[in-house]
N, C-alpha and C. Protein backbone atom coordinates (compact mmCIF):
# COMPACT_ATOMS: atom_id res chain seq x y z
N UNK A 1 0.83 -1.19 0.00
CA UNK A 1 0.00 0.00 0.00
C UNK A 1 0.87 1.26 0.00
N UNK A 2 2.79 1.16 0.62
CA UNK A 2 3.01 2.40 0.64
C UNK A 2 3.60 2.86 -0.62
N UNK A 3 3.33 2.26 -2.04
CA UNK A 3 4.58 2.53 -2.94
C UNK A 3 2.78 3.30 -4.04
N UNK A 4 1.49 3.32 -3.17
CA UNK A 4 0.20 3.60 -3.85
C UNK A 4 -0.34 4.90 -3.43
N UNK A 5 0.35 5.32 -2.45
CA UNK A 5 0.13 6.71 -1.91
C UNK A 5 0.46 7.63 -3.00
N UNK A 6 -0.27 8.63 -2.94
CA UNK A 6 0.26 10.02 -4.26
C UNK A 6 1.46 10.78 -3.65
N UNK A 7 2.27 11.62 -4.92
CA UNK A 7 3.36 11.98 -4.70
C UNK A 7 3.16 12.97 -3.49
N UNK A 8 2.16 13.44 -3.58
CA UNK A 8 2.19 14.64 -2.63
C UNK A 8 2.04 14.12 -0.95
N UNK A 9 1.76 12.86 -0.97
CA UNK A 9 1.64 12.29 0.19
C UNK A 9 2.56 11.69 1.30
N UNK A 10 3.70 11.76 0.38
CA UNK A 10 5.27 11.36 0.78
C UNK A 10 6.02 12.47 1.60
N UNK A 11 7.20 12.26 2.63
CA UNK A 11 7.43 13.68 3.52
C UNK A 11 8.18 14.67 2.47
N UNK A 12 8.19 15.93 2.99
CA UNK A 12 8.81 16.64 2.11
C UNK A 12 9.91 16.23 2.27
N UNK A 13 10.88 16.18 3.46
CA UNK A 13 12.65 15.35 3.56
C UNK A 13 12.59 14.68 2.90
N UNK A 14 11.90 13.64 2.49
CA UNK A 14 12.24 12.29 2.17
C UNK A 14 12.42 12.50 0.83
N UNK A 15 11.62 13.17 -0.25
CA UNK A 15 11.37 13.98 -1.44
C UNK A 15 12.83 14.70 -1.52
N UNK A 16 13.27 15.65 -0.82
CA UNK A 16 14.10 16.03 -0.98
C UNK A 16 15.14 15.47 -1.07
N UNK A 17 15.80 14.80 -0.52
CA UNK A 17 17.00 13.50 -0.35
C UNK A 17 16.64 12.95 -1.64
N UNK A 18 16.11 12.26 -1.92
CA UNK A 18 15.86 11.28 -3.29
C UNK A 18 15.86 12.05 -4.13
N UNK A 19 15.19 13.65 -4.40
CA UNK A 19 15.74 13.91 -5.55
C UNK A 19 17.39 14.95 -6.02
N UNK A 20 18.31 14.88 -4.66
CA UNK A 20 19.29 15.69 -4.52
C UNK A 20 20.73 14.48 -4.59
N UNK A 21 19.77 13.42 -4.73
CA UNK A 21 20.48 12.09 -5.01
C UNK A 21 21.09 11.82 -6.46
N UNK A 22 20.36 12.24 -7.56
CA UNK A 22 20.77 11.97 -8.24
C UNK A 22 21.68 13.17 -9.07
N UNK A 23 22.56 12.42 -9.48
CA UNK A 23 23.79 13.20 -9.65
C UNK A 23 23.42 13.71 -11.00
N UNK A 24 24.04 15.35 -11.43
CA UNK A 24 23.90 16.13 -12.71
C UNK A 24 24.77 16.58 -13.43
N UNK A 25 25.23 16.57 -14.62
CA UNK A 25 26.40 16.80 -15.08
C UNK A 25 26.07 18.71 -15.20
N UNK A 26 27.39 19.49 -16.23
CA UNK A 26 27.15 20.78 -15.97
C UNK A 26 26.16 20.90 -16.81
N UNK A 27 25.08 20.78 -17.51
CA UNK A 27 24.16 21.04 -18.04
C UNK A 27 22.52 20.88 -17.55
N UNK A 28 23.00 20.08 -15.74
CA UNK A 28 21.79 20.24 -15.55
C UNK A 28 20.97 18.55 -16.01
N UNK A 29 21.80 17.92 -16.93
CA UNK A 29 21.20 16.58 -17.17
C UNK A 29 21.87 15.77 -16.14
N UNK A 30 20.93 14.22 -16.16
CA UNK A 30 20.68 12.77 -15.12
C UNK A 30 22.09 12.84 -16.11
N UNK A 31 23.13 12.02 -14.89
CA UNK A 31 24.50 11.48 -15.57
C UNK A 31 24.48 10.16 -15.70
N UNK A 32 23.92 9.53 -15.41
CA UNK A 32 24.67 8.05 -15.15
C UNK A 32 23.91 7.12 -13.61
N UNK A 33 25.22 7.16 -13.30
CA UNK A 33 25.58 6.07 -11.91
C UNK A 33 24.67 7.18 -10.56
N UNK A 34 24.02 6.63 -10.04
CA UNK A 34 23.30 7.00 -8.56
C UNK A 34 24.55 7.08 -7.69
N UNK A 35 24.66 8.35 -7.29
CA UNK A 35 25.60 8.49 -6.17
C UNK A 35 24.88 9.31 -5.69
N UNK A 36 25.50 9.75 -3.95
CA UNK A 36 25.49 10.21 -3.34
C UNK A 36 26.28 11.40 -3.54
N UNK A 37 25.87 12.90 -3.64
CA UNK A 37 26.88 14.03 -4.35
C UNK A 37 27.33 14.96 -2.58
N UNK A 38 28.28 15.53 -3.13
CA UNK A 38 29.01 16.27 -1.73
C UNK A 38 27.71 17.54 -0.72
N UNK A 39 27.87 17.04 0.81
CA UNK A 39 26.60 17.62 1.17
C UNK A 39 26.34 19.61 0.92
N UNK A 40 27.38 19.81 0.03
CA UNK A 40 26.82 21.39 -0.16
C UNK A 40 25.95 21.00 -1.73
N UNK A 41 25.99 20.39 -1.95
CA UNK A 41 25.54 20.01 -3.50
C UNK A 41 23.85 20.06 -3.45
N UNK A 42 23.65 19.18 -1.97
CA UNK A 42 22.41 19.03 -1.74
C UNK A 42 21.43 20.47 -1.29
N UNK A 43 20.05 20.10 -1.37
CA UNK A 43 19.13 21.05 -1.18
C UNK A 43 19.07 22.05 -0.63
N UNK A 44 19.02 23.15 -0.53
CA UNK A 44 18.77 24.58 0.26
C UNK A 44 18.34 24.25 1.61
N UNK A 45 18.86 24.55 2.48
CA UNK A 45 17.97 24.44 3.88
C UNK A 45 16.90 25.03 4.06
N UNK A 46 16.01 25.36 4.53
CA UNK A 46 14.59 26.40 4.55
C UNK A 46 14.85 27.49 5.19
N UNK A 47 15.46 27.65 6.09
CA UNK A 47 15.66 29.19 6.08
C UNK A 47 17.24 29.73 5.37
N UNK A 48 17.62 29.24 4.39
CA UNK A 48 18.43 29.64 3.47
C UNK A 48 20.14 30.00 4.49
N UNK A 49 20.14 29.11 5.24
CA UNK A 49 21.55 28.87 6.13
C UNK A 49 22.49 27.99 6.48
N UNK A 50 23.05 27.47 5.63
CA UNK A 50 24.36 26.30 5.96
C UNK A 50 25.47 26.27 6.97
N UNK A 51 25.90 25.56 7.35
CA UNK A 51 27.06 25.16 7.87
C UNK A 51 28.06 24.23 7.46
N UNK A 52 29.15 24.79 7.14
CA UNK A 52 29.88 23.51 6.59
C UNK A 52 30.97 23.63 7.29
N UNK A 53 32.20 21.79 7.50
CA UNK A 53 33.52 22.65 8.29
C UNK A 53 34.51 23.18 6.98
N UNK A 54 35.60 23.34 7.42
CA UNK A 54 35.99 24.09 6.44
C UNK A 54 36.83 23.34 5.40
N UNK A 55 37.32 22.21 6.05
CA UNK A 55 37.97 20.96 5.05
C UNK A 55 36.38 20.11 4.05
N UNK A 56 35.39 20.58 4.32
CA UNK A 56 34.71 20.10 3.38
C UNK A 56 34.38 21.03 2.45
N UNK A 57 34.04 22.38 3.00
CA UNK A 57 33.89 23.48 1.83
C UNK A 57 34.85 23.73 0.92
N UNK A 58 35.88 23.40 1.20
CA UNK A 58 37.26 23.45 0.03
C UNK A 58 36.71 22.92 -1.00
N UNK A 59 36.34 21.76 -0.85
CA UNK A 59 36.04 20.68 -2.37
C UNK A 59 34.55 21.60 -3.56
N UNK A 60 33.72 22.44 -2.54
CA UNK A 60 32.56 22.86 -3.47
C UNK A 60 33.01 24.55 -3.01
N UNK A 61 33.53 25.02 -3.12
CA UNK A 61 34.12 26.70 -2.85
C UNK A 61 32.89 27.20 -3.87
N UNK A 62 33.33 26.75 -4.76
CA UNK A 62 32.67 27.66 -6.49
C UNK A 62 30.89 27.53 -5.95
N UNK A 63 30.29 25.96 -5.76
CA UNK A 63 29.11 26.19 -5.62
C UNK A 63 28.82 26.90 -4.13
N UNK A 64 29.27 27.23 -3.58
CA UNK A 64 28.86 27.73 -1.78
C UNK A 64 28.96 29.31 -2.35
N UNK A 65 29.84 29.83 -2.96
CA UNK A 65 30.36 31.28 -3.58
C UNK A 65 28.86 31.60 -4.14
N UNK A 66 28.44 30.60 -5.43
CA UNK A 66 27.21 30.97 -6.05
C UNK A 66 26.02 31.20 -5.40
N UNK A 67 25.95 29.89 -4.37
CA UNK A 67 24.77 30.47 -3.65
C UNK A 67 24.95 31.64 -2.25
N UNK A 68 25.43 31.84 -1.90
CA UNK A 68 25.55 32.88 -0.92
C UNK A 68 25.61 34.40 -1.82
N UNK A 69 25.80 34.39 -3.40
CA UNK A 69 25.64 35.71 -4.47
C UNK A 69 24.35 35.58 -4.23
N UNK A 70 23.11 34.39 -4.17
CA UNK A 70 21.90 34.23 -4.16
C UNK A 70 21.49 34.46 -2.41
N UNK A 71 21.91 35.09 -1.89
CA UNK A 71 21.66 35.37 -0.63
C UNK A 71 21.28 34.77 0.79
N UNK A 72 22.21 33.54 0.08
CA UNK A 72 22.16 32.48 1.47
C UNK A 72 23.02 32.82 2.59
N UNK A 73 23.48 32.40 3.69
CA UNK A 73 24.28 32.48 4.52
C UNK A 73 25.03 31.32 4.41
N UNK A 74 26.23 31.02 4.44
CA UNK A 74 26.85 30.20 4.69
C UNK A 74 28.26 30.28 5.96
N UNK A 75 28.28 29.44 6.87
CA UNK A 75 28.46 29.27 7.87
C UNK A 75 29.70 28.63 7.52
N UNK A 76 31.32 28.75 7.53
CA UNK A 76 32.15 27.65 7.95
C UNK A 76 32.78 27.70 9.26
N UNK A 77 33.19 26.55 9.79
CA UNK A 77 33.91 26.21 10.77
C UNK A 77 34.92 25.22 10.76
N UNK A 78 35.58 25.78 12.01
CA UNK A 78 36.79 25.06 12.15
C UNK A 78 36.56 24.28 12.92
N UNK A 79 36.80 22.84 13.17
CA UNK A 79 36.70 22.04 14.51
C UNK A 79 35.37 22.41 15.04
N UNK A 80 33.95 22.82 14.82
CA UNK A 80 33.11 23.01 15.13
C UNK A 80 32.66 24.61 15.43
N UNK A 81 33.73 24.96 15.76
CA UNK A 81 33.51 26.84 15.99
C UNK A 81 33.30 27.49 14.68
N UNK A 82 32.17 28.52 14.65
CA UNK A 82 32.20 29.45 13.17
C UNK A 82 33.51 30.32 13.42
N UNK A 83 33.77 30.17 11.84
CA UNK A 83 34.91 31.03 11.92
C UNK A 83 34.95 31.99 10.60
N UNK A 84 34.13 32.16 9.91
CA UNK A 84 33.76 33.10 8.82
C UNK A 84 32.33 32.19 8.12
N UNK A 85 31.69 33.97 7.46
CA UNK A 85 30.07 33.91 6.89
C UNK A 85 30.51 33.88 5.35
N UNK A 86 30.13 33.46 4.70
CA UNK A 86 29.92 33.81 2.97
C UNK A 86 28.58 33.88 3.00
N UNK A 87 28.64 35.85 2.50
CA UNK A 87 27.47 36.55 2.15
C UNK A 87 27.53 37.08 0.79
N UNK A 88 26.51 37.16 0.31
CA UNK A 88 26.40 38.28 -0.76
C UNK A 88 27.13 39.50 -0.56
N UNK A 89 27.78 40.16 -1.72
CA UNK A 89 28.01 41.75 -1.56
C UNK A 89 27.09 42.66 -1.48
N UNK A 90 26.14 42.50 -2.06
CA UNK A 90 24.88 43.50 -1.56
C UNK A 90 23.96 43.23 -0.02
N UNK A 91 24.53 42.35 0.54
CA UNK A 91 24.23 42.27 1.65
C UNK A 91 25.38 42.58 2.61
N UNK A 92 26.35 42.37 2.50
CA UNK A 92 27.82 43.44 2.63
C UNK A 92 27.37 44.60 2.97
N UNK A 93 27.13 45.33 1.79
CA UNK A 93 26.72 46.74 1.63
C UNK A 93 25.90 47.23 2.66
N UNK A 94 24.97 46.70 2.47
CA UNK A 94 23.84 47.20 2.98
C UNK A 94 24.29 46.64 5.11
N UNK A 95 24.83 46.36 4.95
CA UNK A 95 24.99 45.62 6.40
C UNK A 95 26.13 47.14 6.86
N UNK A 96 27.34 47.50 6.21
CA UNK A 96 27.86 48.52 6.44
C UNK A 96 27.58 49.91 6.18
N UNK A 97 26.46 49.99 5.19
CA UNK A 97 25.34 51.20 5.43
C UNK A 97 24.87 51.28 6.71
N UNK A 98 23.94 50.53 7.43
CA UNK A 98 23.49 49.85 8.40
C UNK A 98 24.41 50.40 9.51
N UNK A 99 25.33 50.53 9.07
CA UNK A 99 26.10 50.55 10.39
C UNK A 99 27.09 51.78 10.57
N UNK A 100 27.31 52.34 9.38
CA UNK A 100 27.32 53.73 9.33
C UNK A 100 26.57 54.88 9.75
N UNK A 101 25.02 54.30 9.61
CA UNK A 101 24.08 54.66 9.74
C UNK A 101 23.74 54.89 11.27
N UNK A 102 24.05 53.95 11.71
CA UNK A 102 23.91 53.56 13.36
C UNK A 102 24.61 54.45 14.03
N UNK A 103 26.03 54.20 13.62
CA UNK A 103 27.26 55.28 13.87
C UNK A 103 26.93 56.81 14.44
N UNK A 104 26.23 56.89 13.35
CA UNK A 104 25.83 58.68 12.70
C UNK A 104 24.84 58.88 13.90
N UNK A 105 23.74 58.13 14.00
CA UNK A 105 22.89 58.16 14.92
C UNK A 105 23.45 57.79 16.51
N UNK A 106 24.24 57.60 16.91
CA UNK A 106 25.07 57.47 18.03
C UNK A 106 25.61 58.85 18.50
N UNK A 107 26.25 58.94 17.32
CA UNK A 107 27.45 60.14 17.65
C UNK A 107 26.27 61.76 17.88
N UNK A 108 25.15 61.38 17.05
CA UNK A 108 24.23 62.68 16.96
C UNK A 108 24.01 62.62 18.52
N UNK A 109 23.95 61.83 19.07
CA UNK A 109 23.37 61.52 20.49
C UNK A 109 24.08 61.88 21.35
N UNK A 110 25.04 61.30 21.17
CA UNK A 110 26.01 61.92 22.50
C UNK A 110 26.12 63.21 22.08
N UNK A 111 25.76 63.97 21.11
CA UNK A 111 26.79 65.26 20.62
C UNK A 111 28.17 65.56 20.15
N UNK A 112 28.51 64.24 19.41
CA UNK A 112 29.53 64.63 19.10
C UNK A 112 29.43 64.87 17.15
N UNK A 113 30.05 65.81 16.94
CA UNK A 113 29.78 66.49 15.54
C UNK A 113 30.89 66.41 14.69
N UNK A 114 30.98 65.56 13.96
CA UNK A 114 32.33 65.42 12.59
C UNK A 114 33.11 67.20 12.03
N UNK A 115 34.03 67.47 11.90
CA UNK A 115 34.51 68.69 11.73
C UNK A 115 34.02 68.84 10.04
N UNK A 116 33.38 69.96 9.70
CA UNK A 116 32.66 69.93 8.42
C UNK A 116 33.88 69.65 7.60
N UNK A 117 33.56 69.68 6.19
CA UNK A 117 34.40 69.07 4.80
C UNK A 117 33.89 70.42 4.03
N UNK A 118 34.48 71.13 3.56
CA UNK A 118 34.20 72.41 2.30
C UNK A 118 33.32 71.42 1.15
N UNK A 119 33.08 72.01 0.17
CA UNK A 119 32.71 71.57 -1.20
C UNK A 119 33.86 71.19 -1.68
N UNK A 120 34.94 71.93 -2.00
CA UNK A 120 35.79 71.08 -2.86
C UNK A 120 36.39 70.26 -2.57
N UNK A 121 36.54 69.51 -1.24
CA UNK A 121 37.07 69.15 -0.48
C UNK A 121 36.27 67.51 -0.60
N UNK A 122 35.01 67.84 -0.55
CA UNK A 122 34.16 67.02 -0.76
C UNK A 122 33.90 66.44 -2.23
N UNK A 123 34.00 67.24 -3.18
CA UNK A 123 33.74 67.00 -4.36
C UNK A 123 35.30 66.15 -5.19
N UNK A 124 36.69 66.73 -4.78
CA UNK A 124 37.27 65.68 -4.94
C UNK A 124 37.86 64.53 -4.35
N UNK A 125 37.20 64.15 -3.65
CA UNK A 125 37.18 62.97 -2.61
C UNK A 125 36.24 61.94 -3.54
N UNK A 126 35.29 63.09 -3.58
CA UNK A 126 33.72 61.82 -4.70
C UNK A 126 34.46 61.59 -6.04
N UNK A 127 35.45 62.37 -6.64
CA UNK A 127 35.60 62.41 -7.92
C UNK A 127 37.10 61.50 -7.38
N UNK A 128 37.86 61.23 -6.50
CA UNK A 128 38.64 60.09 -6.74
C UNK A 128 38.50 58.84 -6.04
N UNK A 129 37.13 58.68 -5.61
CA UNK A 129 36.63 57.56 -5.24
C UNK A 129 35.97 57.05 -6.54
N UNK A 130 35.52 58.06 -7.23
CA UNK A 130 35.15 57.28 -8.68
C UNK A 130 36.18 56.91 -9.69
N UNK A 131 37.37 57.36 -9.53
CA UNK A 131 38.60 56.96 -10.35
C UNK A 131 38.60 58.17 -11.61
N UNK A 132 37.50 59.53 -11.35
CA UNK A 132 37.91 60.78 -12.06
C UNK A 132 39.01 61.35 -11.86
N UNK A 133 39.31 62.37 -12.67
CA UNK A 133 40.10 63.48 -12.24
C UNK A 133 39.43 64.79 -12.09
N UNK A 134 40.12 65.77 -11.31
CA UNK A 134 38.93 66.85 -11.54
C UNK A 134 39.73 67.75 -12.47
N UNK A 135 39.06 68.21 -13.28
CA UNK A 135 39.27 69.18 -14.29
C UNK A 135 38.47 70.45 -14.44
């Protein structure tokens, strides 16, 4: 009776495993031989957060890189301790906006006030952070 149940009736884990089982060449096609593929290979976690140690992330670098551009977190460790995140750069960004931001709102608080910047002073700072010259 259990191989008569509908697909949707099966656990979602169990679904998942069986289909992260079968191995894909780079195009995305069934290769061959049923193996078991390296555990970053396998399925997204649900709240989009891995852990791996760090002698296993060596072997899939390239795929852990891709998905954390897709805004996962990825977690490595050493001997069990985290010891660095692979994030997105726009989550980078926005995390040190964030915190610039915070900064600014701190310092307004206590009263303490940055010594102003002139215009030109300001303007070529912007113009060699963009890699201009000013002319």
């Amino acid at each position: 009776m259990r191989g008569n149940r509908p697909y949707a009736a099966y656990p979602v884990e169990r679904l998942r495993r069986s289909v992260a089982s079968f191995p894909l060449n780079d195009h995305g096609r069934f290769c061959g031989a049923v193996r078991r593929p390296p555990k970053c290979m396998q399925m997204y976690s649900r709240f989009m957060s891995s852990t791996y140690p760090i002698a296993e992330a060596r072997a899939c670098l390239g795929d852990l890189a891709r998905r954390a551009a897709q805004h996962e977190h990825i977690t490595l460790t050493d001997r069990g301790t985290p010891t660095a995140v692979l994030i997105s750069p726009a989550e980078l960004e926005d995390l040190e906006d964030a915190l610039a931001v915070a900064r600014l709102e701190r310092d307004r608080a206590l009263g303490i006030t940055p010594a102003p910047v002139s215009h030109a002073q300001a303007r070529l700072a912007l113009l060699d952070a963009a890699g201009r010259s000013a002319e």
